[in-house]
PDB file of N, CA and C in Angstrom:
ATOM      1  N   UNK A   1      18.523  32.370 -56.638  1.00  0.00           N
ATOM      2  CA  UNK A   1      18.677  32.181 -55.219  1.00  0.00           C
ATOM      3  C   UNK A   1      20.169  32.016 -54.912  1.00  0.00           C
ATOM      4  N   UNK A   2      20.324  32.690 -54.015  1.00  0.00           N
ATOM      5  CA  UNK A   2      22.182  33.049 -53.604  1.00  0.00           C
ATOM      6  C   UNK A   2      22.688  31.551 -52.991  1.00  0.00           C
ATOM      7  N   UNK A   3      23.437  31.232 -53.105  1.00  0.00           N
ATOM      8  CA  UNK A   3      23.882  29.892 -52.157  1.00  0.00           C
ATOM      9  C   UNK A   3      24.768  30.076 -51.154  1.00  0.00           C
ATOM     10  N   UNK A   4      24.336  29.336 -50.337  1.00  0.00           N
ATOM     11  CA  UNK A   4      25.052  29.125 -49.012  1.00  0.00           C
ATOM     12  C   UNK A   4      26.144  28.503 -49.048  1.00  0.00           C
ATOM     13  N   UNK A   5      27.382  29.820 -48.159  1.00  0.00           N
ATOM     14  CA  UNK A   5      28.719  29.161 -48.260  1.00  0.00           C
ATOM     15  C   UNK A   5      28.485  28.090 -47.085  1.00  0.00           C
ATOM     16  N   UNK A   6      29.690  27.327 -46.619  1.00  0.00           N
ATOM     17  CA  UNK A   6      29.925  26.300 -45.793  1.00  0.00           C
ATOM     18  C   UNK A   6      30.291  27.522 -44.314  1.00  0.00           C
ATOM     19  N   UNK A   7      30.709  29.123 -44.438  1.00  0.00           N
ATOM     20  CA  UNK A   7      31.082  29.438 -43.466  1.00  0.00           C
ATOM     21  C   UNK A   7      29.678  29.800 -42.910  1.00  0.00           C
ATOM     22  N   UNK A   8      28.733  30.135 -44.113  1.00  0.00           N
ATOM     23  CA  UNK A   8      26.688  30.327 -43.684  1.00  0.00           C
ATOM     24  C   UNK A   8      26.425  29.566 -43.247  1.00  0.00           C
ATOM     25  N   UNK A   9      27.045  28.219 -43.362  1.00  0.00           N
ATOM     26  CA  UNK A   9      26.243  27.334 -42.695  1.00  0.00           C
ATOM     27  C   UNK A   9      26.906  27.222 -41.292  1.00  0.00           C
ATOM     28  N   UNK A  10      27.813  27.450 -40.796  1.00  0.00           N
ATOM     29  CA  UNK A  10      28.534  27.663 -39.460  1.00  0.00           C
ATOM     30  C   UNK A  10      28.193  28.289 -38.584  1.00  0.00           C
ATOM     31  N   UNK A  11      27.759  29.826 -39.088  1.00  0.00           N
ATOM     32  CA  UNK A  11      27.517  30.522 -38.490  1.00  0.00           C
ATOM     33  C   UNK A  11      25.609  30.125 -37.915  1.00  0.00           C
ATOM     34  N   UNK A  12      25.243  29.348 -38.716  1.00  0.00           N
ATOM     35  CA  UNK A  12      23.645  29.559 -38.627  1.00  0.00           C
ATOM     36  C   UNK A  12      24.077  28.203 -37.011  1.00  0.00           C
ATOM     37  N   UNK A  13      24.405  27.018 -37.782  1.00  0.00           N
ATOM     38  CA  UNK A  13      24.485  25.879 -36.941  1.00  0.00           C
ATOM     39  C   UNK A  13      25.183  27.054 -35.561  1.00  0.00           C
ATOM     40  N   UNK A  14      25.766  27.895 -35.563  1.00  0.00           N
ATOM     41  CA  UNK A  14      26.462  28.407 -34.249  1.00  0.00           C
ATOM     42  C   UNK A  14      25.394  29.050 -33.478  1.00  0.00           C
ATOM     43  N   UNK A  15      24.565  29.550 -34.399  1.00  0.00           N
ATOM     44  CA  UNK A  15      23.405  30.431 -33.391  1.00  0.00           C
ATOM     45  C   UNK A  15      22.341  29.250 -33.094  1.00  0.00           C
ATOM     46  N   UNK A  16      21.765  28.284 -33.844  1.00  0.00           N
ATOM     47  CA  UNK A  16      21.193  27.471 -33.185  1.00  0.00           C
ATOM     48  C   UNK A  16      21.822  26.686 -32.008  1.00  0.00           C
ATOM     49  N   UNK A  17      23.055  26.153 -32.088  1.00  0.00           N
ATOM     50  CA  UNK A  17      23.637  25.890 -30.826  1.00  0.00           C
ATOM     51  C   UNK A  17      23.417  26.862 -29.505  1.00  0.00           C
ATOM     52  N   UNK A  18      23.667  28.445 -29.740  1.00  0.00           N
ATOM     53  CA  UNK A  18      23.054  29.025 -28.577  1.00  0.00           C
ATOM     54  C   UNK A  18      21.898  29.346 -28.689  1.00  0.00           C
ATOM     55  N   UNK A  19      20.907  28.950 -29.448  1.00  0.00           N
ATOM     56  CA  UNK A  19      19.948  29.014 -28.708  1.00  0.00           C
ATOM     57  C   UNK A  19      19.172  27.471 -28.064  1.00  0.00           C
ATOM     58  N   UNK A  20      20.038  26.460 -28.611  1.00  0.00           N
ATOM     59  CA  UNK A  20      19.899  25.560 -27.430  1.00  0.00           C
ATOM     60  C   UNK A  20      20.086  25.717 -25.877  1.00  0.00           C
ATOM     61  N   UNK A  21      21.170  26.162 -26.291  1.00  0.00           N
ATOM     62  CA  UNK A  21      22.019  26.016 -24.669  1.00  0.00           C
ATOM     63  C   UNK A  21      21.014  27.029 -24.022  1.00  0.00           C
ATOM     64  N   UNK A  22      19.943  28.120 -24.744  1.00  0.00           N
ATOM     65  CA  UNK A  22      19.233  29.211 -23.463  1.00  0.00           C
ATOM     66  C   UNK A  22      18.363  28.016 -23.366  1.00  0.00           C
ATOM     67  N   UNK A  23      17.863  27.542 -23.787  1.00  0.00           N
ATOM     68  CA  UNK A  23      16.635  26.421 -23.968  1.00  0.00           C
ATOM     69  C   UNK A  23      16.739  25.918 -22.939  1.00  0.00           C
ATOM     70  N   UNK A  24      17.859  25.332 -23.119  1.00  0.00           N
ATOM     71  CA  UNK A  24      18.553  23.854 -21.625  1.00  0.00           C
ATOM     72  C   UNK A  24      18.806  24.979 -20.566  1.00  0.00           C
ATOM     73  N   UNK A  25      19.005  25.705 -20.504  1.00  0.00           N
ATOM     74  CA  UNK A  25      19.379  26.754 -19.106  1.00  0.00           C
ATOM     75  C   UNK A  25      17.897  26.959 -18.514  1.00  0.00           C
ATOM     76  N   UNK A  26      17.085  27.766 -19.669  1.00  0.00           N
ATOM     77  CA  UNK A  26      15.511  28.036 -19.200  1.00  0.00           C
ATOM     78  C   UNK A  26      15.065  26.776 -18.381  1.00  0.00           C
ATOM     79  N   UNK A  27      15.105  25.511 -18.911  1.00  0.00           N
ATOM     80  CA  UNK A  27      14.120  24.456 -18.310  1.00  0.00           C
ATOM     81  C   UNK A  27      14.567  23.868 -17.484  1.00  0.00           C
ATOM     82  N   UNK A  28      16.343  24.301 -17.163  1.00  0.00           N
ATOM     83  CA  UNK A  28      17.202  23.823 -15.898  1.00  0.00           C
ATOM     84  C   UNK A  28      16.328  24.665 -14.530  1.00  0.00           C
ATOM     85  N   UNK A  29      16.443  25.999 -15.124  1.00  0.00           N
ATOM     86  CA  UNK A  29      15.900  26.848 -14.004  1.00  0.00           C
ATOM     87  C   UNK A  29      14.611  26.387 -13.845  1.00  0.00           C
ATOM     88  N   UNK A  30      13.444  25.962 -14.632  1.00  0.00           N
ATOM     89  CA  UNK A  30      11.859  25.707 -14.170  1.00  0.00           C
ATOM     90  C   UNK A  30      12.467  24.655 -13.680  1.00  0.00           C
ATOM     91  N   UNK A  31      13.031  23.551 -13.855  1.00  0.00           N
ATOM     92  CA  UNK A  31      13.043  22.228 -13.393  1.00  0.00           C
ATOM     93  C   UNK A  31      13.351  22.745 -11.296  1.00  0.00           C
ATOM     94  N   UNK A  32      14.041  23.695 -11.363  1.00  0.00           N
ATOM     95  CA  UNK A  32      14.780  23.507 -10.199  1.00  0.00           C
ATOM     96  C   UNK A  32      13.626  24.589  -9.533  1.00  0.00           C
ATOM     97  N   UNK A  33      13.150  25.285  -9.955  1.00  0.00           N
ATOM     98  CA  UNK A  33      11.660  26.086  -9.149  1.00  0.00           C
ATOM     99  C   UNK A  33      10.700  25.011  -9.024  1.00  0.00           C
ATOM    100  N   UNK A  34      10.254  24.614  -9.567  1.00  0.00           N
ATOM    101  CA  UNK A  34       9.512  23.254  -9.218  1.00  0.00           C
ATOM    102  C   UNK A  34       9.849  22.392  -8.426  1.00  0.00           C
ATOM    103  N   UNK A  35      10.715  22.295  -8.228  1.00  0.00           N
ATOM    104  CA  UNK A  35      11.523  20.982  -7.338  1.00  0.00           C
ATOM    105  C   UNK A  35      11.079  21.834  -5.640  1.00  0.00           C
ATOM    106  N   UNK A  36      11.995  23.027  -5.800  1.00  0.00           N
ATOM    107  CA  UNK A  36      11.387  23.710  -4.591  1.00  0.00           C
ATOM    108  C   UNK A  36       9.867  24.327  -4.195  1.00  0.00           C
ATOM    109  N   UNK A  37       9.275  24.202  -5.682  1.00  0.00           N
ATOM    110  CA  UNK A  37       7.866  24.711  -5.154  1.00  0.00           C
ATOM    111  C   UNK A  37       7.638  22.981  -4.096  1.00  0.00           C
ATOM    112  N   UNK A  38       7.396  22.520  -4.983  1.00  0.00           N
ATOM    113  CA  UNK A  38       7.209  21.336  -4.637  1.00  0.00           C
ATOM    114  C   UNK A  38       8.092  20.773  -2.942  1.00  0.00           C
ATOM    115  N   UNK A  39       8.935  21.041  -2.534  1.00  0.00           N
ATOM    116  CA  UNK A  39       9.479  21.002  -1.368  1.00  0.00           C
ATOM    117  C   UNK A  39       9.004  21.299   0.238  1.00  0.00           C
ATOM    118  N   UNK A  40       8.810  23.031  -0.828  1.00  0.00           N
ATOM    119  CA  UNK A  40       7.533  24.029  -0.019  1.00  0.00           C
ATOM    120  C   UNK A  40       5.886  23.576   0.429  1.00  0.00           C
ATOM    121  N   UNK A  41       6.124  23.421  -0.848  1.00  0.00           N
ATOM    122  CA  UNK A  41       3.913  22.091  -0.515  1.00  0.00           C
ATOM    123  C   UNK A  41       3.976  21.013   0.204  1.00  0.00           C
ATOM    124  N   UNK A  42       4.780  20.150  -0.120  1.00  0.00           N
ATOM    125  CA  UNK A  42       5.151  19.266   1.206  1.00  0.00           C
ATOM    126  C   UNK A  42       4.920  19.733   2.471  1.00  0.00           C
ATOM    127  N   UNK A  43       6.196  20.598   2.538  1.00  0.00           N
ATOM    128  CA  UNK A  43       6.072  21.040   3.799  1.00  0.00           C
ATOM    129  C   UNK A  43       4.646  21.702   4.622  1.00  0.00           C
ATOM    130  N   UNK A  44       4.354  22.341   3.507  1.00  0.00           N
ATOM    131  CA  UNK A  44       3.181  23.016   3.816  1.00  0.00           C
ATOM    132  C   UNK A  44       1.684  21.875   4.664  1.00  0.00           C
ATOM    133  N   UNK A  45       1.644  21.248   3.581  1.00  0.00           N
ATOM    134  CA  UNK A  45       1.008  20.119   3.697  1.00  0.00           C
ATOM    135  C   UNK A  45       1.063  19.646   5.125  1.00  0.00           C
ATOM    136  N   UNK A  46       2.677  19.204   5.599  1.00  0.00           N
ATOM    137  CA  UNK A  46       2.301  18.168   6.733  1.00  0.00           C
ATOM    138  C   UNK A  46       2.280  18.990   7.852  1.00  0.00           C
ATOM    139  N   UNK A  47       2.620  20.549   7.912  1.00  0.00           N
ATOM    140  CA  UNK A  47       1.782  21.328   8.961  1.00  0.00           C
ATOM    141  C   UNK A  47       0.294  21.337   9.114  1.00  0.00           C
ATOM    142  N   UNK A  48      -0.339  21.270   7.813  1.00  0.00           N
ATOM    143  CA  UNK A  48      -1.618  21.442   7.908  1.00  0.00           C
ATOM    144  C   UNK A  48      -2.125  20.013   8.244  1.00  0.00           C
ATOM    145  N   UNK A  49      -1.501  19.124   8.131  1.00  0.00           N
ATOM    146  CA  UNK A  49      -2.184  17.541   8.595  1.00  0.00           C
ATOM    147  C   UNK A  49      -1.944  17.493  10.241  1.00  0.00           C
ATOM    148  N   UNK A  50      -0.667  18.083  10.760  1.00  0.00           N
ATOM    149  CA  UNK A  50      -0.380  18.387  12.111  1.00  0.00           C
ATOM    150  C   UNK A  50      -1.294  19.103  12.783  1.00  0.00           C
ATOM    151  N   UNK A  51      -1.596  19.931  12.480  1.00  0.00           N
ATOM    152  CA  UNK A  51      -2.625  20.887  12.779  1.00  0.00           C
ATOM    153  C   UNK A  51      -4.274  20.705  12.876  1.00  0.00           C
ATOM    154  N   UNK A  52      -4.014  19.215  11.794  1.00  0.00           N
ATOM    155  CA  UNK A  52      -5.570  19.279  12.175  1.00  0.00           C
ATOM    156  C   UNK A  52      -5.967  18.030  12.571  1.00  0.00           C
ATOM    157  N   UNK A  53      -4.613  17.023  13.180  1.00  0.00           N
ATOM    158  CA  UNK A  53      -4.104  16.448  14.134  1.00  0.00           C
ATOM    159  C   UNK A  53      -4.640  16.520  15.506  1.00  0.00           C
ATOM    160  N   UNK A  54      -4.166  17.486  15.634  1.00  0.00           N
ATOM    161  CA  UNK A  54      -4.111  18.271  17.153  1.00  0.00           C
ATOM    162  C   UNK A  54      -5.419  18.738  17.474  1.00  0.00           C
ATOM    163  N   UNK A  55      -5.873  19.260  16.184  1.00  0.00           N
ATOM    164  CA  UNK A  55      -7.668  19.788  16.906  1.00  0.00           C
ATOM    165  C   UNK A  55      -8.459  18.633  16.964  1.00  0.00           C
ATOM    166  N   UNK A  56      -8.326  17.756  16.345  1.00  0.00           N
ATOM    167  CA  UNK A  56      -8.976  16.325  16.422  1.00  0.00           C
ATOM    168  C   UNK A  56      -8.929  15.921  17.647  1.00  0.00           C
ATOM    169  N   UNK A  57      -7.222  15.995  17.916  1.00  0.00           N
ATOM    170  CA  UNK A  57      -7.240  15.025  19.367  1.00  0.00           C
ATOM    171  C   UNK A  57      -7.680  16.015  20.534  1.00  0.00           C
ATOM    172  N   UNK A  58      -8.016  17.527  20.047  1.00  0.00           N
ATOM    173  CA  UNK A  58      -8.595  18.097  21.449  1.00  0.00           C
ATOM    174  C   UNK A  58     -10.090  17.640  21.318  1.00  0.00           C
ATOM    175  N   UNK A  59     -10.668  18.061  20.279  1.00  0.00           N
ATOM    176  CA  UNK A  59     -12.053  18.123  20.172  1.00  0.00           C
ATOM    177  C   UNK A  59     -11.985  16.549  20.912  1.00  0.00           C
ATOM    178  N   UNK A  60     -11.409  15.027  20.851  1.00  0.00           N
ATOM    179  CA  UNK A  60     -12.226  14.239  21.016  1.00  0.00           C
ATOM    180  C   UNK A  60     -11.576  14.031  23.167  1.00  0.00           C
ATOM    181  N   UNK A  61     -10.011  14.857  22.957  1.00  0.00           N
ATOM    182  CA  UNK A  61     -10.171  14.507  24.675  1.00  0.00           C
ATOM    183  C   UNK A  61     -11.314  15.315  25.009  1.00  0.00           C
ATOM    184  N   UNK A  62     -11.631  16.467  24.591  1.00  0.00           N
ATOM    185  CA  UNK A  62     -12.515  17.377  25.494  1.00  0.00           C
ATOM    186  C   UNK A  62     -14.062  16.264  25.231  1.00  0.00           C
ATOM    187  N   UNK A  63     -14.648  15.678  24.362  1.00  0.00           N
ATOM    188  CA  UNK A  63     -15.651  15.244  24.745  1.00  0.00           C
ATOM    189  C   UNK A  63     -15.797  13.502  25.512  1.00  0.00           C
ATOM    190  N   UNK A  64     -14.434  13.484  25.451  1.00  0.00           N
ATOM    191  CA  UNK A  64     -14.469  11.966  26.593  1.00  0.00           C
ATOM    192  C   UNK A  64     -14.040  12.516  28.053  1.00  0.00           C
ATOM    193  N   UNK A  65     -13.126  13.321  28.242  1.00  0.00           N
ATOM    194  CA  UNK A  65     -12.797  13.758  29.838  1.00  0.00           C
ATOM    195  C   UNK A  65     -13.359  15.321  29.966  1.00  0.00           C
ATOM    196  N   UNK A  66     -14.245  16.156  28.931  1.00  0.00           N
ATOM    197  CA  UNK A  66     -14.413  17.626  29.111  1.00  0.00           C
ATOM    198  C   UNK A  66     -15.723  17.734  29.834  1.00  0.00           C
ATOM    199  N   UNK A  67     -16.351  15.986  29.848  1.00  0.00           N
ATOM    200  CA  UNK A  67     -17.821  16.586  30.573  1.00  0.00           C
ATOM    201  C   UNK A  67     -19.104  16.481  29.096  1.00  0.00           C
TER     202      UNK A  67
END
């Protein structure tokens, strides 16, 4: 079995270093799509609570002043 110089071992430790750094980039980017999915659902959300807000408060004026 051949042995590993100290510059083999440099070079290996160098490519695992980049493929950290895609690692930490990849889960920077999900971290930050999530953040905005998540922003988006919120939002989404308190239209749809607004919305069904508003039909509430018609449905109940229309059956106290609709007759």
């Amino acid at each position: 079995m051949a042995e590993m110089t100290s510059h083999d071992h440099g070079e290996r430790i160098g490519r695992l270093e980049g493929i950290i750094e895609q690692i930490n980039q990849r889960l920077s980017d999900i971290t930050r799509r999530l953040d905005s999915l998540e922003i988006n659902h919120r939002r989404d959300f308190r239209w749809l609570i607004g919305l069904q807000l508003a039909t509430w408060a018609t449905i109940v004026g229309l059956r106290l002043f609709g007759g």
